[in-house]
Structures are given as C-alpha cells and as structure tokens.
Protein backbone atom coordinates (compact mmCIF):
# COMPACT_ATOMS: atom_id res chain seq x y z
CA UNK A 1 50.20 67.91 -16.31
CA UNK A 2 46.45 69.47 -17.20
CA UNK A 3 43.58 67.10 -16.71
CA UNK A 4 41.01 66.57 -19.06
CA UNK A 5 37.45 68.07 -18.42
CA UNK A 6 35.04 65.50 -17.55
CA UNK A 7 32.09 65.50 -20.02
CA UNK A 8 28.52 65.35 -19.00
CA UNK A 9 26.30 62.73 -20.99
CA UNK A 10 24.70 65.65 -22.38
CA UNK A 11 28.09 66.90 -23.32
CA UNK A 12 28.83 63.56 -24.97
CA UNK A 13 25.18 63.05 -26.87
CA UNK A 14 25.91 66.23 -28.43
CA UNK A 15 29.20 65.60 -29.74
CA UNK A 16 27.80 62.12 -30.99
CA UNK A 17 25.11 63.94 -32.69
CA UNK A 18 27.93 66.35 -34.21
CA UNK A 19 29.59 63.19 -35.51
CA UNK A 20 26.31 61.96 -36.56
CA UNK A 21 25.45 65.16 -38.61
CA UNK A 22 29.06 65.11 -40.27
CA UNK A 23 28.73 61.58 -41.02
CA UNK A 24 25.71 62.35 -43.17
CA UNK A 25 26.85 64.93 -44.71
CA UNK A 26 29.27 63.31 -47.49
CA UNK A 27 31.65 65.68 -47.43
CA UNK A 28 34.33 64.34 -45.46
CA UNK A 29 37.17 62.14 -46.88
CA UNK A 30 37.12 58.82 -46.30
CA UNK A 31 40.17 59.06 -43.69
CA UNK A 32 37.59 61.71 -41.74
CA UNK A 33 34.57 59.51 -41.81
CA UNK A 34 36.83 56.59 -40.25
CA UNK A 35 38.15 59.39 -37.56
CA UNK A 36 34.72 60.19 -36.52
CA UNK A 37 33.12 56.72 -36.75
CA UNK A 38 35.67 55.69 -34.07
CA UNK A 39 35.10 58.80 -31.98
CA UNK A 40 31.53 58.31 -32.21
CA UNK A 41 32.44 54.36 -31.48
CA UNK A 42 33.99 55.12 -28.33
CA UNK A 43 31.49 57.79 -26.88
CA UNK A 44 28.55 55.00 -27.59
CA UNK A 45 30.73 52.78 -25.16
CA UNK A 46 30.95 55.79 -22.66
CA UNK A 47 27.24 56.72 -22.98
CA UNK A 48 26.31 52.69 -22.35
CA UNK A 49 28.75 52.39 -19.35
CA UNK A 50 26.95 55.54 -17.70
CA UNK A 51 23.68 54.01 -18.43
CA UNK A 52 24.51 50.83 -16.70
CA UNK A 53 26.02 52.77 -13.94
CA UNK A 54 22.57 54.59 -13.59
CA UNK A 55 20.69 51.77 -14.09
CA UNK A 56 22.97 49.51 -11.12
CA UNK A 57 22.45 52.61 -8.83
CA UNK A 58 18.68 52.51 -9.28
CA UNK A 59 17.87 48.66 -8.74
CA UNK A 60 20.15 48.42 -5.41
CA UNK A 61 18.23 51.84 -4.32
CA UNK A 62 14.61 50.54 -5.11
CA UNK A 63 15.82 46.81 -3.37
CA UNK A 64 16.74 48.51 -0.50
CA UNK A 65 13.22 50.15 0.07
C-alpha cells in the first residue's frame, strides 16, 4: 500500500493559495467551488494544528530556560 507524501506548511499555504486564486476566479462550477472550499477548509485546520504544535513546542522550551 503507497503512503502519502507528507506536505510541508509551505507545501500546504501554497495549495491554499491555489484554491484561493481559483476561488476568485469565477470560473468554476458551483460543484468545483464547493470541492475546493472544503479542501481549502481542511488544510486551514492542518495549517492551525501545526501552528499550535509550534507554538506548544516554543512555550515549554522558553519555560524550561
């Protein structure tokens, strides 16, 4: 069974900027912009999870000094 890659946040910001861009671009049927709001839904949750992650990893590092 193939794994999927792992995205960087980088990798992720872009493709929610990709979404974003498509989004605004009115040219997608309504069935595409409903696709892509829920992609772009779910990296949002991804990107905020990191952040927290980050954010965790930082305050028990600067306690600890």
């Amino acid at each position: 069974m193939a794994t999927k890659k792992q995205e960087t946040f980088e990798e992720k910001m872009n493709r929610l900027e990709e979404i974003a861009n498509k989004l605004d671009s009115g040219e997608l049927s309504l069935d595409e912009n409903l696709k892509l709001y829920l992609e772009g839904q779910e990296i949002i949750k991804e990107l905020e999870g990191t952040l927290q992650e980050a954010k965790k990893k930082i305050e028990e590092k600067t306690k600890s000094e």
